[in-house]
Protein backbone atom coordinates (compact mmCIF):
# COMPACT_ATOMS: atom_id res chain seq x y z
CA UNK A 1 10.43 -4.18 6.03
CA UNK A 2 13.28 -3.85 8.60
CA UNK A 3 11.66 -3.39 12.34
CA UNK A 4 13.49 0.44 11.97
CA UNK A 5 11.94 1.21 9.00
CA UNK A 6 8.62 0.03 10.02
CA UNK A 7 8.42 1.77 12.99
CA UNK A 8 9.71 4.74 10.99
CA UNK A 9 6.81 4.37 8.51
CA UNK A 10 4.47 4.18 11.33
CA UNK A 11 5.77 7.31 13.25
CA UNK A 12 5.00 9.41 10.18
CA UNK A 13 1.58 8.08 9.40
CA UNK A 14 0.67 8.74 12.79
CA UNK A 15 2.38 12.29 12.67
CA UNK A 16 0.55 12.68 9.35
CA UNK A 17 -3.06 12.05 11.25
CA UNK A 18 -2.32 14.18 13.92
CA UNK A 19 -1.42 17.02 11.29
CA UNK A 20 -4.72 16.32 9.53
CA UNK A 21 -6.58 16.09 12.53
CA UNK A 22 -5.11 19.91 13.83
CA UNK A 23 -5.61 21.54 10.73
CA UNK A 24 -8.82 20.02 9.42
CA UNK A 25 -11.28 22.57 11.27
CA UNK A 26 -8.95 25.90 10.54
CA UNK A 27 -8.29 24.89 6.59
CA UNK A 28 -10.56 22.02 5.67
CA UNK A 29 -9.73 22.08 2.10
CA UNK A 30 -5.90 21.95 2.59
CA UNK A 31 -6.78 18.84 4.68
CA UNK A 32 -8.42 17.65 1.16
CA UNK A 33 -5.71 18.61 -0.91
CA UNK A 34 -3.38 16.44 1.30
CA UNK A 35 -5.76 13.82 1.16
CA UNK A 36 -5.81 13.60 -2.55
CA UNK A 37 -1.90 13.73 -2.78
CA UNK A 38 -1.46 11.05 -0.36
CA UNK A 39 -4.17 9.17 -2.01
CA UNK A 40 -2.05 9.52 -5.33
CA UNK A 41 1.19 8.73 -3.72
CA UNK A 42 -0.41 5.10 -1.96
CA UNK A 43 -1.95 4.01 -5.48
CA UNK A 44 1.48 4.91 -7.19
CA UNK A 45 3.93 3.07 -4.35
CA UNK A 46 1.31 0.17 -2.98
CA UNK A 47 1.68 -1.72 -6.13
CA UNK A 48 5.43 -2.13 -6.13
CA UNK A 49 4.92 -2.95 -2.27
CA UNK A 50 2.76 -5.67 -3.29
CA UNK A 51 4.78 -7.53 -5.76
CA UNK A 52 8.06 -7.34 -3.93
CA UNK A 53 6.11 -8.81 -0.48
CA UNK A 54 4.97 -11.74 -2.90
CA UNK A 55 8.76 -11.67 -3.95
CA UNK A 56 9.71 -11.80 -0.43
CA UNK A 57 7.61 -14.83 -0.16
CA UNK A 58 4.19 -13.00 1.70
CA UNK A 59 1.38 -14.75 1.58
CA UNK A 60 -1.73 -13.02 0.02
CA UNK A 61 -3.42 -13.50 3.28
CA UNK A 62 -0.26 -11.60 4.61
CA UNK A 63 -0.57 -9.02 2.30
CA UNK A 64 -4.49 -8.65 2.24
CA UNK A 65 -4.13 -8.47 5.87
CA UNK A 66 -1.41 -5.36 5.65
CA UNK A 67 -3.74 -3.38 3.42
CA UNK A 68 -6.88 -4.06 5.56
CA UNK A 69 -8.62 -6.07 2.96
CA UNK A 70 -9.24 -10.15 2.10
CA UNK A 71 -6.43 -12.44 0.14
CA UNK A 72 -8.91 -12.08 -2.71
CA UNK A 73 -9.03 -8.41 -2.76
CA UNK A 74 -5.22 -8.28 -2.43
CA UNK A 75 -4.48 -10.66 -5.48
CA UNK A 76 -7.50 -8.42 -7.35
CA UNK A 77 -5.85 -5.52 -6.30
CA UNK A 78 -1.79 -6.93 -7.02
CA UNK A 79 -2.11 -9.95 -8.81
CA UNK A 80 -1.84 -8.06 -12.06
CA UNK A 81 1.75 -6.29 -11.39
CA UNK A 82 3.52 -9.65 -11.01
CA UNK A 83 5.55 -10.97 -14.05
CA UNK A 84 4.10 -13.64 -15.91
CA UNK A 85 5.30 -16.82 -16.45
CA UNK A 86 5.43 -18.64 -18.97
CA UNK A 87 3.51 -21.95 -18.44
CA UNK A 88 6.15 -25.00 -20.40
CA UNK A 89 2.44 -26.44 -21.58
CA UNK A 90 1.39 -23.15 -23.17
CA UNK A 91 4.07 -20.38 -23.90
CA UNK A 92 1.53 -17.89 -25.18
């Protein structure tokens, strides 16, 4: 990601928390609801995140540390998104 659009990104994930944080004790279930959605959004955009960082040449230490997690959790959690390819000794 381009410095600008990181720094974008985190600008609205911190304007996000202190939304969250403002609202959570007037309308705790709202707060939920936003949760969830944001929840949904991560698990539908982190994959295509992943495999274009390993694309980009990351690392999966790289990318394990972006999400917070080990390499091992981040190829678990990615590994399965990439393309195959096919190995010239076996082509199934």
């Amino acid at each position: 990601m381009t410095g600008g659009g990181r720094e974008e990104v985190d600008r609205t994930v911190e304007r996000l928390g202190v939304l969250l944080r403002e609202v959570v004790v007037a309308d705790p279930l709202a707060v939920l609801e936003a949760v969830g959605r944001v929840e949904a959004l991560i698990e539908r955009e982190a994959p295509a995140a992943g495999v274009e960082a390993r694309g980009q040449g990351a690392t999966w230490v790289e990318i394990g540390d972006a999400v917070g997690s080990t390499r091992q959790a981040a190829f678990q959690r990615f590994a399965r998104y990439l393309p195959r390819v096919a190995d010239a000794d076996n082509p199934c």
